[in-house]
PDB file of N, CA and C in Angstrom:
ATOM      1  N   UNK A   1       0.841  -1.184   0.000  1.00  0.00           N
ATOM      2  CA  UNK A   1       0.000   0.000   0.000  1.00  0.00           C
ATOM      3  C   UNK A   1       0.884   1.244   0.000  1.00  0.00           C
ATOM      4  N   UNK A   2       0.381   2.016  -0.609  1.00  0.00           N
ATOM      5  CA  UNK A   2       0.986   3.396  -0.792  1.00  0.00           C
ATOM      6  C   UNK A   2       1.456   4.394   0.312  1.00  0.00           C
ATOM      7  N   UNK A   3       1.947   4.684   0.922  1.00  0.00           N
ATOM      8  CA  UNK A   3       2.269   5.819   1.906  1.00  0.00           C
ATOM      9  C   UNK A   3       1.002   6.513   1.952  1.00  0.00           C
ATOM     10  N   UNK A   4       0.555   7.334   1.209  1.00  0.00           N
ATOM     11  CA  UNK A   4      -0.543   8.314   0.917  1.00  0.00           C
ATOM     12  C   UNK A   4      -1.815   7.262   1.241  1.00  0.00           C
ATOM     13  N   UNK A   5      -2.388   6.386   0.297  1.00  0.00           N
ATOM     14  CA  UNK A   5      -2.829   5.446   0.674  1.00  0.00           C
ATOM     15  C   UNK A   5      -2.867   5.195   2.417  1.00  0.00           C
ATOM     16  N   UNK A   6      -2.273   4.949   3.110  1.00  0.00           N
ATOM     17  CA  UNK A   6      -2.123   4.153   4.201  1.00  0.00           C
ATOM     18  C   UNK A   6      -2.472   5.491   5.016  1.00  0.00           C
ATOM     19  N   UNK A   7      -1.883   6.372   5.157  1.00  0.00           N
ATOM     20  CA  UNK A   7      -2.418   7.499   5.703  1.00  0.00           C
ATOM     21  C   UNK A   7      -4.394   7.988   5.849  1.00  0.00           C
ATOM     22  N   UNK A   8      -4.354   7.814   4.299  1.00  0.00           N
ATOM     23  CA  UNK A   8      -5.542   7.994   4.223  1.00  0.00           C
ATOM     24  C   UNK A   8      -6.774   6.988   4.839  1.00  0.00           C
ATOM     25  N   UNK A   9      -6.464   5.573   5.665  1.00  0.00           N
ATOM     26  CA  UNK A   9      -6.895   4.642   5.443  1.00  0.00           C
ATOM     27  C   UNK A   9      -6.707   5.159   7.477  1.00  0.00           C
ATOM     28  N   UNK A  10      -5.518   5.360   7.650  1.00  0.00           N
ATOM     29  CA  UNK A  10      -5.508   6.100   9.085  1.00  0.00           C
ATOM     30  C   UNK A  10      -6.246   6.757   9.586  1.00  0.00           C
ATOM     31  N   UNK A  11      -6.393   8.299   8.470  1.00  0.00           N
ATOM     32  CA  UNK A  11      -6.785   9.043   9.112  1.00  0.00           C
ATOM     33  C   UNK A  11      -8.908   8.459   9.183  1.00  0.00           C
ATOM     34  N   UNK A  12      -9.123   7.656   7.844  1.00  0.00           N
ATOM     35  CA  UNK A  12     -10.587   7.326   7.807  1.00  0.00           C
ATOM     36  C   UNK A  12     -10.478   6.040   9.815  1.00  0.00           C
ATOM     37  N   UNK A  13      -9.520   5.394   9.739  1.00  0.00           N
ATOM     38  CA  UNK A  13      -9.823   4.604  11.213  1.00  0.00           C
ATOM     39  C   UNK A  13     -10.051   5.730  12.241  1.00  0.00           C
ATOM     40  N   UNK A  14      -9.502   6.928  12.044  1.00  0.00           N
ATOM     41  CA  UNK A  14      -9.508   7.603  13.502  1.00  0.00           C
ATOM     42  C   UNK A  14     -11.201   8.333  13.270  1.00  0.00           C
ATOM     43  N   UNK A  15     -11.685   8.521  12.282  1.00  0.00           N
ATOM     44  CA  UNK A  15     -12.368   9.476  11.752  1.00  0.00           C
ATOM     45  C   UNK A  15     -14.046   8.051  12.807  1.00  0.00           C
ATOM     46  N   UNK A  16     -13.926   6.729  11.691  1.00  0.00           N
ATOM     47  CA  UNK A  16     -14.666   6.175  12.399  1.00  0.00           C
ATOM     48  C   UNK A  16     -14.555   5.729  13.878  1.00  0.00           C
ATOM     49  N   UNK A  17     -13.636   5.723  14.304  1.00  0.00           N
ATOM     50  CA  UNK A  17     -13.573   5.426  15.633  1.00  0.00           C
ATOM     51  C   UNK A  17     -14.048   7.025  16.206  1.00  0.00           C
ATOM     52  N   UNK A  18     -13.913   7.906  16.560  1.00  0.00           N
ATOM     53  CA  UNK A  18     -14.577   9.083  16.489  1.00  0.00           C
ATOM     54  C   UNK A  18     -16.100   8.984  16.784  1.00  0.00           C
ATOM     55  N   UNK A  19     -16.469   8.880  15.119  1.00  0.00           N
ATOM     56  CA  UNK A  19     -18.015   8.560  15.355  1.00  0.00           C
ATOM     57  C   UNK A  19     -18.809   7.324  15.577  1.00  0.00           C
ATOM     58  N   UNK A  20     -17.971   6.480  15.731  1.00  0.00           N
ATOM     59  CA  UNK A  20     -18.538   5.356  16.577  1.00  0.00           C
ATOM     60  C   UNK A  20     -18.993   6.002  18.072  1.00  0.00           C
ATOM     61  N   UNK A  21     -18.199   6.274  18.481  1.00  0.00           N
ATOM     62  CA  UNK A  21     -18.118   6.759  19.938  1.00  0.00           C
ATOM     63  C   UNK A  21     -19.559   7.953  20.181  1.00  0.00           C
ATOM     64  N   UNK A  22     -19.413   8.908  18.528  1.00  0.00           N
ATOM     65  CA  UNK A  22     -20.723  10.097  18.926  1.00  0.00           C
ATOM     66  C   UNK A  22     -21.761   8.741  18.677  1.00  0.00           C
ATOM     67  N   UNK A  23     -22.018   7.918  18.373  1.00  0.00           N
ATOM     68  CA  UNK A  23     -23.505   7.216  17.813  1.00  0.00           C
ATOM     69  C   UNK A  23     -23.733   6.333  18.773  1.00  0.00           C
ATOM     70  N   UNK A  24     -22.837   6.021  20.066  1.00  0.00           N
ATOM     71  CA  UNK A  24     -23.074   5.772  21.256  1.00  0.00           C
ATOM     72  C   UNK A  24     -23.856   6.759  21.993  1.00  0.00           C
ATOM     73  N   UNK A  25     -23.385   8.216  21.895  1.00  0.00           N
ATOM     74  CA  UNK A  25     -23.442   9.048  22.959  1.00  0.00           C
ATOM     75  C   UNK A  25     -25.009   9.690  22.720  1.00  0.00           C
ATOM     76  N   UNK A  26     -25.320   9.940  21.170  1.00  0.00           N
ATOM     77  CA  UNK A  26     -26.713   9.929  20.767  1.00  0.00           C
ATOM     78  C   UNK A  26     -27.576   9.368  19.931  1.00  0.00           C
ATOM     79  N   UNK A  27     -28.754   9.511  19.919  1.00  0.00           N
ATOM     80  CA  UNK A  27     -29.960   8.484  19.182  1.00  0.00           C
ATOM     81  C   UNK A  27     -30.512   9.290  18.081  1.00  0.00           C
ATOM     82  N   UNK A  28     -29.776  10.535  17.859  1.00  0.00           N
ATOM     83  CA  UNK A  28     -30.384  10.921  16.135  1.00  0.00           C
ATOM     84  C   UNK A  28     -28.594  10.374  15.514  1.00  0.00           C
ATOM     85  N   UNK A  29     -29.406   9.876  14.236  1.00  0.00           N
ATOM     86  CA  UNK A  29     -28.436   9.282  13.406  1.00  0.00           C
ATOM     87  C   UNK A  29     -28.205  10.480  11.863  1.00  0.00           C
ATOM     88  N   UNK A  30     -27.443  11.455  11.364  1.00  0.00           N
ATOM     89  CA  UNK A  30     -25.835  11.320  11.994  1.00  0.00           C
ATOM     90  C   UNK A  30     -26.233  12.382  13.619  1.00  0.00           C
ATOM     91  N   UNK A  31     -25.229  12.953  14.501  1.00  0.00           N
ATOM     92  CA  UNK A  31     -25.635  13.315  15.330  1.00  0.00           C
ATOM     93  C   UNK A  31     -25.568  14.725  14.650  1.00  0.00           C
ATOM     94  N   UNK A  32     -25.688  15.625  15.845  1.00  0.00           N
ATOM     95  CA  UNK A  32     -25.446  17.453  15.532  1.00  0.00           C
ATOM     96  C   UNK A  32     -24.267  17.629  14.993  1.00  0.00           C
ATOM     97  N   UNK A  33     -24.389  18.519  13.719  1.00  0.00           N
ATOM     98  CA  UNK A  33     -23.101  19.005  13.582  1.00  0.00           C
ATOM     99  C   UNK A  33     -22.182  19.577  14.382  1.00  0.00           C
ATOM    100  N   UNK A  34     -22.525  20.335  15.367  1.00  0.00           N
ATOM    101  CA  UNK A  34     -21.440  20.824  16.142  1.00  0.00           C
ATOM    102  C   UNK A  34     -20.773  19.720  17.294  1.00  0.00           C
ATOM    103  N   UNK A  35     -21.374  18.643  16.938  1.00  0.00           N
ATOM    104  CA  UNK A  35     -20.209  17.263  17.782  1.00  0.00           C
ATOM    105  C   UNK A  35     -19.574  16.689  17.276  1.00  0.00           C
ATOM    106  N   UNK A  36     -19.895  16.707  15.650  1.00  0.00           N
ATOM    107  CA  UNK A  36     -18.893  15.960  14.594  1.00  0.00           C
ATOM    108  C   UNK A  36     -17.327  16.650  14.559  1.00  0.00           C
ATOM    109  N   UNK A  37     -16.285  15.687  14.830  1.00  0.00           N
ATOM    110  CA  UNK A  37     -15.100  15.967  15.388  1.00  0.00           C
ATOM    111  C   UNK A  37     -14.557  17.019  14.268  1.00  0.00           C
ATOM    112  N   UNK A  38     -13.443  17.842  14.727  1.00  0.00           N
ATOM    113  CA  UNK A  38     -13.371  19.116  14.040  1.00  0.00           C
ATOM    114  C   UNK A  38     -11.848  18.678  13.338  1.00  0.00           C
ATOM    115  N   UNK A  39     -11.460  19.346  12.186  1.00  0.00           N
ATOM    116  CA  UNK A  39     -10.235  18.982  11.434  1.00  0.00           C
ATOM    117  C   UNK A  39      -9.139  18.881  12.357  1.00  0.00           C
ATOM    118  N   UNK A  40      -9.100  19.932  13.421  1.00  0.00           N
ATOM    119  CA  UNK A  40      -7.856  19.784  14.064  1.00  0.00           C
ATOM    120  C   UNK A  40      -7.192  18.817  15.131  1.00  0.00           C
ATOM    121  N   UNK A  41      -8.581  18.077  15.234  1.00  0.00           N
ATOM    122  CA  UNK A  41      -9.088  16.845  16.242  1.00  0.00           C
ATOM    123  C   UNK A  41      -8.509  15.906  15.798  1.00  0.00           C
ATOM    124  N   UNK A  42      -9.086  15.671  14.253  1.00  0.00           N
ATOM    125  CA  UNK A  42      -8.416  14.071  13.707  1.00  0.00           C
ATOM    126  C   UNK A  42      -6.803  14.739  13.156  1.00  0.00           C
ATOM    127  N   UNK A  43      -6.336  15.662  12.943  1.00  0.00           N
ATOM    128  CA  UNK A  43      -4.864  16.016  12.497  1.00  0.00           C
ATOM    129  C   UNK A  43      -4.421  15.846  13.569  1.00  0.00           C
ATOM    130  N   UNK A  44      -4.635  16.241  14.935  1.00  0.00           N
ATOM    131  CA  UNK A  44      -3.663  15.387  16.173  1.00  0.00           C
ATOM    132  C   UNK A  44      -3.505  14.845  16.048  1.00  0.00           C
ATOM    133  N   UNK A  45      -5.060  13.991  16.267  1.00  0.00           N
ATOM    134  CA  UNK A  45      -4.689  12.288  16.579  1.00  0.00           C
ATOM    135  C   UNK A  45      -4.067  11.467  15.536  1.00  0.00           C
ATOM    136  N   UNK A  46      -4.095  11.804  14.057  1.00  0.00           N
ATOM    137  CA  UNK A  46      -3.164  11.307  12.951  1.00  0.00           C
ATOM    138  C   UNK A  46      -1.816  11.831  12.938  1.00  0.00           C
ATOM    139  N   UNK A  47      -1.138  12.564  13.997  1.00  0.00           N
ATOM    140  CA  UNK A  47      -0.230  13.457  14.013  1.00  0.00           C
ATOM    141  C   UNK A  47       0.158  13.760  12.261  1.00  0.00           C
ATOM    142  N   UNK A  48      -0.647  14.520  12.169  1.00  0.00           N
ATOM    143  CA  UNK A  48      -0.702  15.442  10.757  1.00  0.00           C
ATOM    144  C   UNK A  48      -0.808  16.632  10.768  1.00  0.00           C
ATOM    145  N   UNK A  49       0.125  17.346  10.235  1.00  0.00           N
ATOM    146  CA  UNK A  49      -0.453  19.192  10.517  1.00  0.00           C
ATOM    147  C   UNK A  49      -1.975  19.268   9.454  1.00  0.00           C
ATOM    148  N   UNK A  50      -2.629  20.122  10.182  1.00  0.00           N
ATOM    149  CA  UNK A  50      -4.104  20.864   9.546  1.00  0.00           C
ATOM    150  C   UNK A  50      -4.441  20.297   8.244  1.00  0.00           C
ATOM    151  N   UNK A  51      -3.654  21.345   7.349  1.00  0.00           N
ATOM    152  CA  UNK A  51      -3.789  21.674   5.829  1.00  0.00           C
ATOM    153  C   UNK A  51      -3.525  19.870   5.202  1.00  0.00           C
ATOM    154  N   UNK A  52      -3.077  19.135   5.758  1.00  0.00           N
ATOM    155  CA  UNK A  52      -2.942  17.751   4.682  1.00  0.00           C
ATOM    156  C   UNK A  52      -3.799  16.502   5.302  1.00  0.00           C
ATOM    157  N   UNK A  53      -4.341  17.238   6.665  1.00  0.00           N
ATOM    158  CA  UNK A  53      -5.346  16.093   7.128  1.00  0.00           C
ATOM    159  C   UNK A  53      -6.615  16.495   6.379  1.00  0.00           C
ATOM    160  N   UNK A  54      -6.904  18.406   6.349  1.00  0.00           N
ATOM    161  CA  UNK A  54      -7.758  18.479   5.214  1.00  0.00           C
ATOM    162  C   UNK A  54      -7.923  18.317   3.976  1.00  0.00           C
ATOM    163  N   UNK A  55      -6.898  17.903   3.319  1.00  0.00           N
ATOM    164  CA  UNK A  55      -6.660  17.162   2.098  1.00  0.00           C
ATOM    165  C   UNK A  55      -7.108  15.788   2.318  1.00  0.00           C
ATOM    166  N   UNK A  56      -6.743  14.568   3.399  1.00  0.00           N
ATOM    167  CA  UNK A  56      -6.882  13.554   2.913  1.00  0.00           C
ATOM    168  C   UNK A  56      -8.870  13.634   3.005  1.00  0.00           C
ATOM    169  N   UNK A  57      -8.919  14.014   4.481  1.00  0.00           N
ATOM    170  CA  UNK A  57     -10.624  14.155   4.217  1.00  0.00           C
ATOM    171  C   UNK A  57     -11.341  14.484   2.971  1.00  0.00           C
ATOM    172  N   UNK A  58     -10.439  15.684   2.642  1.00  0.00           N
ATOM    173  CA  UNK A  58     -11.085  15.533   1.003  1.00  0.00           C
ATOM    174  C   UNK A  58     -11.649  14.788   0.429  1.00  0.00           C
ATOM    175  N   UNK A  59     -10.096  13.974  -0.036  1.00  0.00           N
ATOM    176  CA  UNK A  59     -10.341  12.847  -0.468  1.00  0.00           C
ATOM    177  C   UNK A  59     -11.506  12.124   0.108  1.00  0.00           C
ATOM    178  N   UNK A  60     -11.721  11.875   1.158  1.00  0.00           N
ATOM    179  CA  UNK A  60     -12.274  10.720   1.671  1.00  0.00           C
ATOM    180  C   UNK A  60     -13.832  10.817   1.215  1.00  0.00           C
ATOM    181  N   UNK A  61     -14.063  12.157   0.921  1.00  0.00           N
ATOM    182  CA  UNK A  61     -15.364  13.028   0.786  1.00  0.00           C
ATOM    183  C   UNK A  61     -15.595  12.560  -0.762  1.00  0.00           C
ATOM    184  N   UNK A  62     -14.668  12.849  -1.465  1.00  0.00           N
ATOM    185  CA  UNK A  62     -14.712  12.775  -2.721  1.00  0.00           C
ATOM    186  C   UNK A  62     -15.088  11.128  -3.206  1.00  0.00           C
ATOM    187  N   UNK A  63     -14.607  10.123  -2.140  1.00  0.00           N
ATOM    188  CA  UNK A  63     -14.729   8.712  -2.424  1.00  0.00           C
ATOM    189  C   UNK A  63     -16.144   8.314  -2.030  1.00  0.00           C
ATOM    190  N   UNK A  64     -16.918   9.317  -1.082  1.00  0.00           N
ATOM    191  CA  UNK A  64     -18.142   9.245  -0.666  1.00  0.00           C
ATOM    192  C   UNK A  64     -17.889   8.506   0.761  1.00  0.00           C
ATOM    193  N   UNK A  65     -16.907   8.442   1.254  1.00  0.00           N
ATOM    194  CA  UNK A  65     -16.802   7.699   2.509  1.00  0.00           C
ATOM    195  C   UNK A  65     -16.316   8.715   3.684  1.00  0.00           C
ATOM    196  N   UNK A  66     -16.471   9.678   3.456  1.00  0.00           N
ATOM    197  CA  UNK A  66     -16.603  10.867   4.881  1.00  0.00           C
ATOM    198  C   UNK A  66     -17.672  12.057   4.495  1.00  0.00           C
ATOM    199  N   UNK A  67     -18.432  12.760   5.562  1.00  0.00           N
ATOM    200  CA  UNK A  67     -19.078  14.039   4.881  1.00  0.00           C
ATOM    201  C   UNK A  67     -18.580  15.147   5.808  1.00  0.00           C
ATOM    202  N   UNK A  68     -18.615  16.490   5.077  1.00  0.00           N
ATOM    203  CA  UNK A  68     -18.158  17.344   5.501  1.00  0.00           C
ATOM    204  C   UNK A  68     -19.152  18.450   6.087  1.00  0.00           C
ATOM    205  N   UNK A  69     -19.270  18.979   7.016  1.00  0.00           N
ATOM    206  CA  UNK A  69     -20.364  19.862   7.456  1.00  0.00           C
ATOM    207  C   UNK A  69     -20.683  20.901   6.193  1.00  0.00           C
ATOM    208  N   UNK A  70     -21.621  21.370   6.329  1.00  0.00           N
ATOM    209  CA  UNK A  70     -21.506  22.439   4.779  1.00  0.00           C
ATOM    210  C   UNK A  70     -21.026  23.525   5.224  1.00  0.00           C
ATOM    211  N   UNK A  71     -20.939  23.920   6.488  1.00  0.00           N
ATOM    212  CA  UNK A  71     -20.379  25.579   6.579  1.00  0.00           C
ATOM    213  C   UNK A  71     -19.581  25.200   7.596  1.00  0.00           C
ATOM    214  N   UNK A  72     -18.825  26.196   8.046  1.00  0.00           N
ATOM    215  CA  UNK A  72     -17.940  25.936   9.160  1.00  0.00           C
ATOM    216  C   UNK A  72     -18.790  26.358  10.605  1.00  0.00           C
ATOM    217  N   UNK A  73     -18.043  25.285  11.549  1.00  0.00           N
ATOM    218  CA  UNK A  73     -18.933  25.171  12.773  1.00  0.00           C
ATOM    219  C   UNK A  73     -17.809  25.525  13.664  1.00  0.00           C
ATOM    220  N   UNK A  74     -18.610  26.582  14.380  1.00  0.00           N
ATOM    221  CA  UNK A  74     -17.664  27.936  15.330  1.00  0.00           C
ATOM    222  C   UNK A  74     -16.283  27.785  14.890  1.00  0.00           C
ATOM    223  N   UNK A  75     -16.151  28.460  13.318  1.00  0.00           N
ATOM    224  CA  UNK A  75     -14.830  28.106  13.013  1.00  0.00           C
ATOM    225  C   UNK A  75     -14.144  27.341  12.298  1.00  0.00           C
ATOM    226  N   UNK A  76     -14.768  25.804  12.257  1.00  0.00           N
ATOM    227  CA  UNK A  76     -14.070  25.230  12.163  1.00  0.00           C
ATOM    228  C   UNK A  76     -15.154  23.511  11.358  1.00  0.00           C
ATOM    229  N   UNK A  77     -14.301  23.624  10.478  1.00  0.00           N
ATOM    230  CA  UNK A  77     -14.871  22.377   9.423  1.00  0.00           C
ATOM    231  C   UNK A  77     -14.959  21.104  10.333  1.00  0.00           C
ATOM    232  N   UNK A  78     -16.205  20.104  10.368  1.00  0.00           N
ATOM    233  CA  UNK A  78     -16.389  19.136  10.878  1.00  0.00           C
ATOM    234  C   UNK A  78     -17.056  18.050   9.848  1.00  0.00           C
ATOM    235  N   UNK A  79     -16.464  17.054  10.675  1.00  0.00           N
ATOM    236  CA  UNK A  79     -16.598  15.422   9.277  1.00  0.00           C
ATOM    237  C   UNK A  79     -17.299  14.308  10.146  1.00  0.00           C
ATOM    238  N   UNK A  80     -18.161  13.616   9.624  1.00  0.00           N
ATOM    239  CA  UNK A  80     -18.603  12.046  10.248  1.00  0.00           C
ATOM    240  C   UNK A  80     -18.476  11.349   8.787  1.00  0.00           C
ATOM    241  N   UNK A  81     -18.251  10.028   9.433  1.00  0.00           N
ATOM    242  CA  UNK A  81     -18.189   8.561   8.318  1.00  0.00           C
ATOM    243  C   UNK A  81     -19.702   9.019   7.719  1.00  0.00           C
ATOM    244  N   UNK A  82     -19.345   8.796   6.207  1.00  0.00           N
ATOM    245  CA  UNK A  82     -20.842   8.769   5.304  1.00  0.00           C
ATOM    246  C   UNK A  82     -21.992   7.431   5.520  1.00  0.00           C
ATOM    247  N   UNK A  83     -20.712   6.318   6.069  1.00  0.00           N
ATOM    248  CA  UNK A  83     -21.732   4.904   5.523  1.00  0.00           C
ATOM    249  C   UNK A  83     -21.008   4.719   7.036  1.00  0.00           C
ATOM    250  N   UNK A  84     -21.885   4.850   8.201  1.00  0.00           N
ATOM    251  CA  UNK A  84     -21.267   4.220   9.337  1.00  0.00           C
ATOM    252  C   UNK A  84     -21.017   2.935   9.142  1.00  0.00           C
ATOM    253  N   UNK A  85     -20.155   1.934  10.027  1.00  0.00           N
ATOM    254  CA  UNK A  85     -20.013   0.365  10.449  1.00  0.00           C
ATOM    255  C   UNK A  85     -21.022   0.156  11.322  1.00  0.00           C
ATOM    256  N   UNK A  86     -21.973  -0.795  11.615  1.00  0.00           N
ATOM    257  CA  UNK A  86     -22.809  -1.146  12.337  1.00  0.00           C
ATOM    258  C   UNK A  86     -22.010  -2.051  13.111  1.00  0.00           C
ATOM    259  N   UNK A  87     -21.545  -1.969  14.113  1.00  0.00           N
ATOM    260  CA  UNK A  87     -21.263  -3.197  15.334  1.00  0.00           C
ATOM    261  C   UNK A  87     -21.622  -4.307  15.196  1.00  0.00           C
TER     262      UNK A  87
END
């Protein structure tokens, strides 16, 4: 697998593990936008600076397997898995 690839495959594990955790915490399915984890959230935890974790999300958006809030929320762009994993 590709470097880029594998990253991207990272940052989508941290992204669902994330919202696994919000679809525990509430019973509307996806939850509120302003709980969907924020870019700078999953670029930690992928230790990725900002600007290329928002690139791979891109991507991920573009594959149909992440969605992106439509406007920015206090600030700041937020993502949940498009096609959750059911447990």
């Amino acid at each position: 697998m590709k470097p880029k690839d594998q990253r991207k495959e990272e940052v989508m594990n941290i992204l669902e593990e994330r919202c696994n955790v919000l679809k525990e915490q509430f019973t509307e399915s996806p939850p509120p936008v302003i709980n969907w984890p924020k870019t700078r959230e999953l670029a930690d935890k992928a230790q990725l600076d900002i600007y290329t974790a928002r690139l791979v999300l891109m991507k991920l958006v573009d594959e149909n397997r992440a969605k992106m809030s439509e406007t920015k929320v206090m600030n700041s762009l937020r993502w949940f898995i498009a096609h959750p994993t059911e447990k």
